[in-house]
N, C-alpha and C. Protein backbone atom coordinates (compact mmCIF):
# COMPACT_ATOMS: atom_id res chain seq x y z
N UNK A 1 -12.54 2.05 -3.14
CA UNK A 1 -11.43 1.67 -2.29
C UNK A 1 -10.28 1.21 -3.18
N UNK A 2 -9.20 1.68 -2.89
CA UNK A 2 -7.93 1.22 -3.74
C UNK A 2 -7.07 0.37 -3.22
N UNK A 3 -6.68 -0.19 -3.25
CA UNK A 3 -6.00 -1.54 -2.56
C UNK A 3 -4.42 -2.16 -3.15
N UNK A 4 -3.27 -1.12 -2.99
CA UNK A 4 -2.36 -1.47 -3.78
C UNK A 4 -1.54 -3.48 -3.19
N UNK A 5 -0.61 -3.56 -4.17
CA UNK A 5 -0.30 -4.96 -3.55
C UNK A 5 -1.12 -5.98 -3.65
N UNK A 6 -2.54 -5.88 -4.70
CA UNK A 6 -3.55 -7.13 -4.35
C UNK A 6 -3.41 -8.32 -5.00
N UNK A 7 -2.29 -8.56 -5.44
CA UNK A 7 -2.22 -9.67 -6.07
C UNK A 7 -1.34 -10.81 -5.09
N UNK A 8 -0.70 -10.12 -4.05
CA UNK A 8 0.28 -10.96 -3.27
C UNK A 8 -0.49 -11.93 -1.84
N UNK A 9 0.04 -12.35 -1.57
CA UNK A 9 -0.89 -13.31 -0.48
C UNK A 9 -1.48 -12.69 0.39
N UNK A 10 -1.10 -11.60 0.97
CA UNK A 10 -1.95 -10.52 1.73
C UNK A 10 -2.83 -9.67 1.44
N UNK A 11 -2.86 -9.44 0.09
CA UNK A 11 -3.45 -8.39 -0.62
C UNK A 11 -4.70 -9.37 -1.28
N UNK A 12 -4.36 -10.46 -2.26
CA UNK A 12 -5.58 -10.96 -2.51
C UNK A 12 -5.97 -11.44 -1.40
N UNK A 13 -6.15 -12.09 -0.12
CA UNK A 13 -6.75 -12.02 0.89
C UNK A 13 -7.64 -11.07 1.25
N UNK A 14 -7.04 -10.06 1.40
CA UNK A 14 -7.58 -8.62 1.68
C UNK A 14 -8.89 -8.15 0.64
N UNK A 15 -8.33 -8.26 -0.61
CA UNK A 15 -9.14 -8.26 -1.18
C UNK A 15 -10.81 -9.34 -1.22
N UNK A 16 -10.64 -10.18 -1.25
CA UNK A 16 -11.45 -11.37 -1.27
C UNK A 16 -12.61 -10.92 0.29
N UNK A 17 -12.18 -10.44 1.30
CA UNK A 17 -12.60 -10.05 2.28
C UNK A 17 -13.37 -8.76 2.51
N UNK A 18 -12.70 -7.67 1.71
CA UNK A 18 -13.16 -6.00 1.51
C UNK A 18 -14.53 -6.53 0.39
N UNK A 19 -13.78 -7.18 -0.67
CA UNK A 19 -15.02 -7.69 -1.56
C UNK A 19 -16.18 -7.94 -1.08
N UNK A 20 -16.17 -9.48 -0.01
CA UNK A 20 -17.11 -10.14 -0.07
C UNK A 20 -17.88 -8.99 1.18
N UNK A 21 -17.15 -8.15 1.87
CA UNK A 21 -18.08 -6.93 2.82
C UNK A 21 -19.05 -5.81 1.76
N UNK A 22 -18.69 -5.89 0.47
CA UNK A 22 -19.50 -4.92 0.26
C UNK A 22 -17.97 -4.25 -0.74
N UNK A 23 -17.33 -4.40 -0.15
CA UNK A 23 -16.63 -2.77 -0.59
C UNK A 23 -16.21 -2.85 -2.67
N UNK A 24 -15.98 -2.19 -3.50
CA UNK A 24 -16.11 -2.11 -4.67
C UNK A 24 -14.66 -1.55 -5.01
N UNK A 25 -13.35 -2.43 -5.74
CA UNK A 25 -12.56 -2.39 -5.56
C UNK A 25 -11.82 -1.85 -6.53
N UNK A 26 -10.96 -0.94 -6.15
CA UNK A 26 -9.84 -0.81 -7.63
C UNK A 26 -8.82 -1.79 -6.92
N UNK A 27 -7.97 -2.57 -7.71
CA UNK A 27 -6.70 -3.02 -7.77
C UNK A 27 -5.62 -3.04 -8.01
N UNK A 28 -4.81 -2.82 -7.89
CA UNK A 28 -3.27 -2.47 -8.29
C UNK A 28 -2.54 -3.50 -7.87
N UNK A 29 -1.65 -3.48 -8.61
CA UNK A 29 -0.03 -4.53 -8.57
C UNK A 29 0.80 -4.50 -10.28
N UNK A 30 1.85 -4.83 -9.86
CA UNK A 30 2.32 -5.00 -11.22
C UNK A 30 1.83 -5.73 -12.81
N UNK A 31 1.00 -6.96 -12.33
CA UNK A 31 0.53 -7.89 -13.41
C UNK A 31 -0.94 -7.69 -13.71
N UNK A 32 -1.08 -6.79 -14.69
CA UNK A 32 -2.66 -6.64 -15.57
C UNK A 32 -3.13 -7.93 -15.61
N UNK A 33 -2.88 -8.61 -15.93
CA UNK A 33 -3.55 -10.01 -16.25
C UNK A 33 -3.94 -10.41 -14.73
N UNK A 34 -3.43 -10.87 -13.97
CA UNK A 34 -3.26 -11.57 -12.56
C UNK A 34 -4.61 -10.60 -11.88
N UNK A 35 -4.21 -9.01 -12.16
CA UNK A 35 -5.09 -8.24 -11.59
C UNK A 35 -6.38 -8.47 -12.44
N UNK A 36 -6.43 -8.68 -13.40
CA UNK A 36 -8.07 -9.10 -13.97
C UNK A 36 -8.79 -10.55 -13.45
N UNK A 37 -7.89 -11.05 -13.25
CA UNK A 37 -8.26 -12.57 -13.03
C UNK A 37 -8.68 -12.46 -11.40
N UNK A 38 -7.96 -11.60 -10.81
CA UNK A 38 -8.84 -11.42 -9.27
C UNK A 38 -9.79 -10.69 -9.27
N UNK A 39 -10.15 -9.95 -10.10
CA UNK A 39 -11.21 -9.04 -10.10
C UNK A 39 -12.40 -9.50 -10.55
N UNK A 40 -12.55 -10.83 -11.40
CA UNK A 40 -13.42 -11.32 -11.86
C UNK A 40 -13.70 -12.35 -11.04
N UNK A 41 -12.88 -12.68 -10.25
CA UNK A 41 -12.98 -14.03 -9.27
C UNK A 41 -13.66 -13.82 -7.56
N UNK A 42 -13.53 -11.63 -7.78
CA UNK A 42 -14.00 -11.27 -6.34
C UNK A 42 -15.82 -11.42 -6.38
N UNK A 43 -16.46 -11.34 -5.23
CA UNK A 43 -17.66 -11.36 -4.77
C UNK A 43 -18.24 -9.88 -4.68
N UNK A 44 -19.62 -9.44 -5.62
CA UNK A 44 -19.98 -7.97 -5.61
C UNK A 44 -19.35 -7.85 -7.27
N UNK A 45 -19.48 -6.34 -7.25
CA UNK A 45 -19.79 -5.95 -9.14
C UNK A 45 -18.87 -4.61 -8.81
N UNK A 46 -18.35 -4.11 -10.16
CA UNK A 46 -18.05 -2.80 -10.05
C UNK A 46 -16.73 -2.75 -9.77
N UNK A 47 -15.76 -3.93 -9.90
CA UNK A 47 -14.24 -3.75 -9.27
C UNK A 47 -13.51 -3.77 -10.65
N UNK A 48 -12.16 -3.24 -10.20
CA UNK A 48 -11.41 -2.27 -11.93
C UNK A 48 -10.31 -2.57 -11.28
N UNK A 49 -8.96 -2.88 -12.33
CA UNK A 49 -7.95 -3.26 -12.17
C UNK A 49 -6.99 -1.66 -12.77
N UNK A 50 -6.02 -1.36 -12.29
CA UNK A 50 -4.88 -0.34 -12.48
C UNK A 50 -3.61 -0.87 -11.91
N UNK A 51 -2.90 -1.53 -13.04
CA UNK A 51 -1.72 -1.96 -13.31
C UNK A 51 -0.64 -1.00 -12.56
N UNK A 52 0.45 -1.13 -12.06
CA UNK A 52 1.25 0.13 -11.65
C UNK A 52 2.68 -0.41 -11.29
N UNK A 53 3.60 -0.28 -11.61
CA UNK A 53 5.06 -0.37 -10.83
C UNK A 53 6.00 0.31 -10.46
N UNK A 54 5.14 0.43 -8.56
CA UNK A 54 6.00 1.17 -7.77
C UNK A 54 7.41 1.41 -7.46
N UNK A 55 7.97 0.08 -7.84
CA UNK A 55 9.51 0.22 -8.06
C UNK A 55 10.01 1.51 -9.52
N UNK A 56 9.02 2.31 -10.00
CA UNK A 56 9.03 3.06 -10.77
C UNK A 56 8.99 4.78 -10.20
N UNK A 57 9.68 5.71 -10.36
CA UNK A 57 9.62 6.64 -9.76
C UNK A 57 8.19 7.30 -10.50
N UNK A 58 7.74 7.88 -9.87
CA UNK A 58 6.09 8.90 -10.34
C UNK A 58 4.85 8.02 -10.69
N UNK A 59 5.45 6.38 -10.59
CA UNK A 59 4.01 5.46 -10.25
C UNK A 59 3.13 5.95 -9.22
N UNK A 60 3.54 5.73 -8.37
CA UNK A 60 2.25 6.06 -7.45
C UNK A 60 1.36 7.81 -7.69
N UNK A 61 1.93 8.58 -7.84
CA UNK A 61 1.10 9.82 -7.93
C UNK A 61 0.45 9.52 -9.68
N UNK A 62 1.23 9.05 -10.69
CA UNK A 62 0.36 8.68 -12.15
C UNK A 62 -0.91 7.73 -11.24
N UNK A 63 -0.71 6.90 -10.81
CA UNK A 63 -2.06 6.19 -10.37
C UNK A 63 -2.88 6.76 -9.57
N UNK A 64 -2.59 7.51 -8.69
CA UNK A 64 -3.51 8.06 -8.12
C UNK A 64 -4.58 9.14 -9.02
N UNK A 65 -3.77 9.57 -10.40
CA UNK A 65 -4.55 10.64 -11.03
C UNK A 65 -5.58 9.81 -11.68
N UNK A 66 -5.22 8.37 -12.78
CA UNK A 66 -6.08 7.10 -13.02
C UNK A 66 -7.22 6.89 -11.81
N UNK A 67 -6.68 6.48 -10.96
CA UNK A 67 -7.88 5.85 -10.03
C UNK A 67 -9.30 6.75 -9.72
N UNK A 68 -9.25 8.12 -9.83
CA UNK A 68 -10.13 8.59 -9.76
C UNK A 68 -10.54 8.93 -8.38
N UNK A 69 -11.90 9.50 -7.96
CA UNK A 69 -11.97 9.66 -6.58
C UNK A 69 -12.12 8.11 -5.34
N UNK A 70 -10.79 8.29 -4.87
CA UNK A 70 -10.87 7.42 -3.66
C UNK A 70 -10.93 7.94 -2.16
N UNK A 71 -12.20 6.67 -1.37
CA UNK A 71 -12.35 7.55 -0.23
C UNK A 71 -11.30 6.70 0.89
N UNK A 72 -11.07 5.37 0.47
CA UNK A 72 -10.47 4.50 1.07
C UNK A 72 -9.24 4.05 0.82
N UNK A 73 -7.97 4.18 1.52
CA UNK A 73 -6.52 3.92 -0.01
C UNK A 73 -5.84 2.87 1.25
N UNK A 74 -5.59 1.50 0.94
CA UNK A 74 -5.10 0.47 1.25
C UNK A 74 -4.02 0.30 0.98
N UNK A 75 -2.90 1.09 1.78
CA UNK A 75 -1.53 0.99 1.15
C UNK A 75 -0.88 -0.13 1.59
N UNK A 76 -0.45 -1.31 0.64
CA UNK A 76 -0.56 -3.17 0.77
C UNK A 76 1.07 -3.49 0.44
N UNK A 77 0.86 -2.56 -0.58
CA UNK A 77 2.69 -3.06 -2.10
C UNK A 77 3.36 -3.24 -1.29
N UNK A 78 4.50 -3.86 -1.20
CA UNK A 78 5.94 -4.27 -0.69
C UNK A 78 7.02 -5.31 -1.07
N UNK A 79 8.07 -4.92 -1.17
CA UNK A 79 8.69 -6.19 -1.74
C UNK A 79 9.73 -6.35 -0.25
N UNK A 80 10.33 -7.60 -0.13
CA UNK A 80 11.07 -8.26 0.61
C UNK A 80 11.52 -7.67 1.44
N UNK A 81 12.82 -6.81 0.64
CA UNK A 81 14.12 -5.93 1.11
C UNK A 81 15.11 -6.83 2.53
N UNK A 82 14.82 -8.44 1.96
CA UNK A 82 15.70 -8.80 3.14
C UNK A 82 17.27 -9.43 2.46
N UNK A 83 18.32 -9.15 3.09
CA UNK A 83 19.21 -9.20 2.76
C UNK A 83 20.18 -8.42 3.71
N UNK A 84 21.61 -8.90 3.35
CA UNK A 84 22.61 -8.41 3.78
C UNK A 84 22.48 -7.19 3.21
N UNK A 85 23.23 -5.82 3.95
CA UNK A 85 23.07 -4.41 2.71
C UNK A 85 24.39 -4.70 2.52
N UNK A 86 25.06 -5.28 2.41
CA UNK A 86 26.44 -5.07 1.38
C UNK A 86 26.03 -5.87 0.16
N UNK A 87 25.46 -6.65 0.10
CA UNK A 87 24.60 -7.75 -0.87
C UNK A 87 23.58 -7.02 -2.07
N UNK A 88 22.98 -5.84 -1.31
CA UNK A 88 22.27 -5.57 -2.53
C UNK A 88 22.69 -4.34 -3.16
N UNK A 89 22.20 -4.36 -4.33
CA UNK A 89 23.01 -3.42 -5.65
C UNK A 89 22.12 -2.52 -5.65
N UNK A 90 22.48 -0.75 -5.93
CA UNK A 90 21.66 0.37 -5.54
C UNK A 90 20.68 0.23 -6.61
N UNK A 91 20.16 -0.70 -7.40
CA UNK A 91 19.00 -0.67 -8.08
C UNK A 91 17.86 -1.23 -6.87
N UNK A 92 18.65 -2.73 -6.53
CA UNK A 92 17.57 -3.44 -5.75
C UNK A 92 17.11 -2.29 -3.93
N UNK A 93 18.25 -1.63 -3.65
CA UNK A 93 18.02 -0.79 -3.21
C UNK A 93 17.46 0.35 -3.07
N UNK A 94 17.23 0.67 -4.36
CA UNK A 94 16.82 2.12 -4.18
C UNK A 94 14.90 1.22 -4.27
N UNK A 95 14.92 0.40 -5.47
CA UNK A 95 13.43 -0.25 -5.38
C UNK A 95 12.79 -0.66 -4.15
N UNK A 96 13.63 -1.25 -3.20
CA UNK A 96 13.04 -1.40 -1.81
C UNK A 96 12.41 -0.30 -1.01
N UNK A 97 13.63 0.62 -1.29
CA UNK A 97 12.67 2.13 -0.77
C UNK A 97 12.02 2.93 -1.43
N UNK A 98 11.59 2.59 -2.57
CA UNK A 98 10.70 3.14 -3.56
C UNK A 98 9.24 2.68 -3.05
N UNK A 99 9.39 1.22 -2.98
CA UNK A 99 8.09 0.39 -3.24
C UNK A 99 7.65 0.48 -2.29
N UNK A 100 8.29 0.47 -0.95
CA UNK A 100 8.21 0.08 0.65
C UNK A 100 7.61 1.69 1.34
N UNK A 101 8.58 2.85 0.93
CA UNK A 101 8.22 3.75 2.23
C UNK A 101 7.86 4.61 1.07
N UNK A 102 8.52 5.11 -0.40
CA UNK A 102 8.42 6.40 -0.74
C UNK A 102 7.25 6.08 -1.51
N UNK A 103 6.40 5.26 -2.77
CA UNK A 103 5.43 5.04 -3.26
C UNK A 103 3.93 5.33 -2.11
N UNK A 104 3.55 4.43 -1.02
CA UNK A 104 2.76 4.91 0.01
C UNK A 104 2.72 6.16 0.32
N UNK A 105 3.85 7.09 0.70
CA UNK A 105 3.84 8.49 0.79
C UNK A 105 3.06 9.34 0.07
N UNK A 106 3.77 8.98 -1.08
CA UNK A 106 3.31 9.88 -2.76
C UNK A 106 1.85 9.46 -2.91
N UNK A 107 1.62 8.32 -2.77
CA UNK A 107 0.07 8.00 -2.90
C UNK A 107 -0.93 8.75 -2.34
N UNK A 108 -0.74 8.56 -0.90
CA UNK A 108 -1.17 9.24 -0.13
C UNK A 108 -1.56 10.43 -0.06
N UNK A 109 -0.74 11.05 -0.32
CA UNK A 109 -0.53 12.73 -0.80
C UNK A 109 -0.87 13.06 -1.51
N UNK A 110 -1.23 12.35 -3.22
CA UNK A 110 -2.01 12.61 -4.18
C UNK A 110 -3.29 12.46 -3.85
N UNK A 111 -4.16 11.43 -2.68
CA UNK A 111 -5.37 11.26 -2.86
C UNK A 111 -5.96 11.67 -1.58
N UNK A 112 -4.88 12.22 -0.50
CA UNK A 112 -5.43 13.00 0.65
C UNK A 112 -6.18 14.48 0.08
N UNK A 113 -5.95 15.16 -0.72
CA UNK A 113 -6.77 16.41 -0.79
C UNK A 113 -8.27 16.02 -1.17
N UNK A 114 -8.26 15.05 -2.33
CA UNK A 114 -9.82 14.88 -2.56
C UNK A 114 -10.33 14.08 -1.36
N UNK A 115 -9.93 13.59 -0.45
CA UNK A 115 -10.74 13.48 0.59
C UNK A 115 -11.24 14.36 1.38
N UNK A 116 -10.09 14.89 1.97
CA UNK A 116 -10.44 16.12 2.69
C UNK A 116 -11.52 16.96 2.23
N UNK A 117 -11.44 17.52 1.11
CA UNK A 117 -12.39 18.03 0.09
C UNK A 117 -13.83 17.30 0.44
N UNK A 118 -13.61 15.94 -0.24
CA UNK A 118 -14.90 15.41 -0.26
C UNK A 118 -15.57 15.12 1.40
N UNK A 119 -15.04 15.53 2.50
CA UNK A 119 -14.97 15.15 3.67
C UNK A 119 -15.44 14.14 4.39
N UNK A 120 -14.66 13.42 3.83
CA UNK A 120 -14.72 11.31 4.44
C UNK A 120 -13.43 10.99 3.70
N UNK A 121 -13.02 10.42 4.31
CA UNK A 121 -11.39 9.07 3.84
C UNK A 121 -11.04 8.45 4.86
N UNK A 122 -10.37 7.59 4.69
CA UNK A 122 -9.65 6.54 5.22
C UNK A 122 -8.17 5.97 4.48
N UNK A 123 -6.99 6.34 5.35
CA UNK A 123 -5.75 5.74 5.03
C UNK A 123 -5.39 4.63 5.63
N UNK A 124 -5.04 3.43 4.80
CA UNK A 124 -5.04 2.17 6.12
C UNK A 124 -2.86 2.23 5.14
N UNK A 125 -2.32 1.66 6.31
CA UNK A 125 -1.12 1.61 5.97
C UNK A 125 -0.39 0.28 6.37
N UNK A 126 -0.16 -0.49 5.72
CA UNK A 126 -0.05 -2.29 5.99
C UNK A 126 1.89 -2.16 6.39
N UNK A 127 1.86 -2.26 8.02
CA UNK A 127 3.14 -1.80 8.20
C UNK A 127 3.45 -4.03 8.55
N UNK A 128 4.05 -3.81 9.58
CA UNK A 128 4.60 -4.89 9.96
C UNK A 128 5.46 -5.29 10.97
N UNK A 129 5.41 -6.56 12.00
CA UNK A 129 6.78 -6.45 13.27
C UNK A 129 7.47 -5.60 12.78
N UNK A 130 8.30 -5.92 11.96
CA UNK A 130 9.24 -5.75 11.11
C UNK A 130 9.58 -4.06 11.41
N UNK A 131 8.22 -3.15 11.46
CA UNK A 131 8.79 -1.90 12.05
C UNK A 131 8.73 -1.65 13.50
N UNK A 132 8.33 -2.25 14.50
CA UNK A 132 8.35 -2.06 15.97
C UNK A 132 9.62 -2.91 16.42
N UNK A 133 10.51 -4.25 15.44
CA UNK A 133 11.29 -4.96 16.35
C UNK A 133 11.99 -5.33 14.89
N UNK A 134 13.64 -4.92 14.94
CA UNK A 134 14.61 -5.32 13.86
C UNK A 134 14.87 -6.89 14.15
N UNK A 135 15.41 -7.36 12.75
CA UNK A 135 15.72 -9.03 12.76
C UNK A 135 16.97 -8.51 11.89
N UNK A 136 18.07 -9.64 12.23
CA UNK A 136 19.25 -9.77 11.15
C UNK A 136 18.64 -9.54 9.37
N UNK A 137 19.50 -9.59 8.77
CA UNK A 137 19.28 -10.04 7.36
C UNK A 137 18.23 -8.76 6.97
N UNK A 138 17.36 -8.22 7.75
CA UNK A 138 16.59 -7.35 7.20
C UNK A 138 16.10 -5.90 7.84
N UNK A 139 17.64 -5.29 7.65
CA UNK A 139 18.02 -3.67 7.88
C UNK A 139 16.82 -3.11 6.97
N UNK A 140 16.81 -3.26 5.84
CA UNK A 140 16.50 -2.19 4.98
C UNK A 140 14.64 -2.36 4.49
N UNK A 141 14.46 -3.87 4.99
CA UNK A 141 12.79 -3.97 5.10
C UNK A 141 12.11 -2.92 6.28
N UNK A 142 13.17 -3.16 7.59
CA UNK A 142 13.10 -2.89 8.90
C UNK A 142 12.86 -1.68 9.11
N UNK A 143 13.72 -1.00 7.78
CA UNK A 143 13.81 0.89 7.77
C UNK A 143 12.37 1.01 7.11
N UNK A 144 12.18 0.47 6.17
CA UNK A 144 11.30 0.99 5.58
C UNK A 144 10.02 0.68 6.57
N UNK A 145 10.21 -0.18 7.18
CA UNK A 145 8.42 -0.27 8.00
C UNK A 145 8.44 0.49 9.00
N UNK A 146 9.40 0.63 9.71
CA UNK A 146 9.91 1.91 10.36
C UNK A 146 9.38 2.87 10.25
N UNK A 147 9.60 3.22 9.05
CA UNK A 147 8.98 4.70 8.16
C UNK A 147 7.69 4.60 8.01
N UNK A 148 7.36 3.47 7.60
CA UNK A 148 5.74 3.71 7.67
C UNK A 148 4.98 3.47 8.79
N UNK A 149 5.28 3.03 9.49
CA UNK A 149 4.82 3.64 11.06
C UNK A 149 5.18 4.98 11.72
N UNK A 150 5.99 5.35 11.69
CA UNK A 150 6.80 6.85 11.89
C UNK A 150 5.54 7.67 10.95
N UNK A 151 5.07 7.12 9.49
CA UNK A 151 4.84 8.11 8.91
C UNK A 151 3.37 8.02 9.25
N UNK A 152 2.68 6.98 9.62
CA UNK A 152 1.23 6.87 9.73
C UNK A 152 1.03 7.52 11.21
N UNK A 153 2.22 7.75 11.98
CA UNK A 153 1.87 7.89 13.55
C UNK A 153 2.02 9.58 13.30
N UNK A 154 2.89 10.28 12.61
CA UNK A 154 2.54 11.82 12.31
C UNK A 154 1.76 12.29 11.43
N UNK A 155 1.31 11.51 10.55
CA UNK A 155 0.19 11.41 9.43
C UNK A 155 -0.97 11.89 10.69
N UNK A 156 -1.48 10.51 11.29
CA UNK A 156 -2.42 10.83 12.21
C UNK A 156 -2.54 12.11 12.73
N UNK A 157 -1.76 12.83 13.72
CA UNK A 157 -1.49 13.62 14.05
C UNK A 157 -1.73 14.86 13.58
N UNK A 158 -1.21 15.05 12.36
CA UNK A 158 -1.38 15.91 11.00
C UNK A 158 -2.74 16.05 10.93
N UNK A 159 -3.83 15.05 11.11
CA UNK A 159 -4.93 14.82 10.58
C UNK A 159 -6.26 15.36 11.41
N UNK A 160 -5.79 15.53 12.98
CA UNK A 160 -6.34 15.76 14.12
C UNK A 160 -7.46 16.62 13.56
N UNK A 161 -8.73 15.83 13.87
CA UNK A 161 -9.57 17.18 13.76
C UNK A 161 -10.17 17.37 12.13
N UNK A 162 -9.66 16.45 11.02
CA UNK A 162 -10.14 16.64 9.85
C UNK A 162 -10.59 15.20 10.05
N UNK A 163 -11.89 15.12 8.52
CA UNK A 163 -12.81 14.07 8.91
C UNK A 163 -12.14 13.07 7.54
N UNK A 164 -10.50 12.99 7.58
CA UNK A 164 -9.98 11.73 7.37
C UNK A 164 -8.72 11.01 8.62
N UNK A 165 -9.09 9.59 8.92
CA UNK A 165 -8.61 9.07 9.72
C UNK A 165 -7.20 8.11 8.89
N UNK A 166 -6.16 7.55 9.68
CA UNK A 166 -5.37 6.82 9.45
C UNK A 166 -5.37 5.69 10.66
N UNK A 167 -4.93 4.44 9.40
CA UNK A 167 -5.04 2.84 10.25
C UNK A 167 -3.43 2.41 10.18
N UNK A 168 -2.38 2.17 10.87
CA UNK A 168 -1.64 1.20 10.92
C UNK A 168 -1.75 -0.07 11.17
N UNK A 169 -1.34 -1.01 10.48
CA UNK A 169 -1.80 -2.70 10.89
C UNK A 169 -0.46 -3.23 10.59
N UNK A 170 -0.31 -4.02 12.11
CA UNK A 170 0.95 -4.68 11.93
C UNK A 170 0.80 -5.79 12.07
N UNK A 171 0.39 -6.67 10.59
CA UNK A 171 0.78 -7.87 10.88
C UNK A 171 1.85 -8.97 11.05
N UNK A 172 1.44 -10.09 11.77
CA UNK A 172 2.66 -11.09 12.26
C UNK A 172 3.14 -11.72 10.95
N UNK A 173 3.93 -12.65 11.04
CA UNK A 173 4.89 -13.28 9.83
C UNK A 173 3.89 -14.15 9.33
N UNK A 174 3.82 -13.85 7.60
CA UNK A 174 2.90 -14.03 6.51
C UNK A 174 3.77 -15.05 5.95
N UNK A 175 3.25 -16.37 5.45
CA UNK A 175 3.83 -16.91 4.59
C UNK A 175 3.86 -17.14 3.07
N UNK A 176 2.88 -16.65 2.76
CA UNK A 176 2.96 -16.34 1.17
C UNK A 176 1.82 -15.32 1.19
């Protein structure tokens, strides 16, 4: 199971939980270190850390070729993206929609064939209010969860009938 984002309050949660069920984890997030230190701290044997930064264009498909065969892909990563959009500068911009809608995509897409193939997977896609109901200050979080509900609800669809399924989960307001 791959579990991007596991270093952030939702993700090591997540993790700590998939762990202590059994499940045998790869990890991803930006910080190698942080990601070793949860991996040694989870419950069960057999979990591997893969460093990655999605705010990077061709991260997510390079990791997916690293991670090896996954049957389970926990798409977690996200950064903020709240702000005024006249406020943010097309770096912090373009990274919001890198990390947020286009990284999950690419992931996805790299590790949907070996499922299919192997015939079992599971796509879980960690959307948020945030895409069923807009708030001030955060247009461009809003788009992007948007998108990943938009994309997990034709994903599904897409999928009809092959023996990999897709999960949207929208959770309520997280505080760290």
């Amino acid at each position: 199971m791959l579990l991007t984002g596991a270093t952030g309050g939702l993700g090591r949660t997540m993790a700590m939980v998939l762990a202590g069920a059994g499940a045998e984890l790869v990890l991803t997030g930006r910080n190698e270190e942080e990601l070793s230190k949860l991996a040694s701290s989870l419950p069960g044997s057999g979990h591997s850390v893969q460093a990655a930064d999605f705010g990077t264009i061709g991260a997510a498909v390079e990791l997916a070729h690293r991670a090896g065969e996954i049957d389970i892909l926990v798409n977690n990563a996200a950064l903020p993206g709240t702000g005024r959009l006249d406020e943010f500068t097309e770096e912090q911009l373009s990274k919001a929609l890198t990390v947020n809608l286009e990284s999950p995509i690419q992931l996805t897409k790299a590790l949907l064939p070996g499922m299919i193939e192997r015939g079992r997977g599971k796509i879980v896609l960690i959307g948020s209010l945030a895409g069923k109901v807009s708030s001030p200050f955060s247009s461009i979080y809003n788009a992007t969860k948007f998108g990943i509900r938009g994309f997990a609800f034709g994903l599904s669809a897409d999928l009809a009938g092959k023996p990999v399924g897709v999960t949207l989960v929208a959770p309520g307001f997280v505080a760290e």
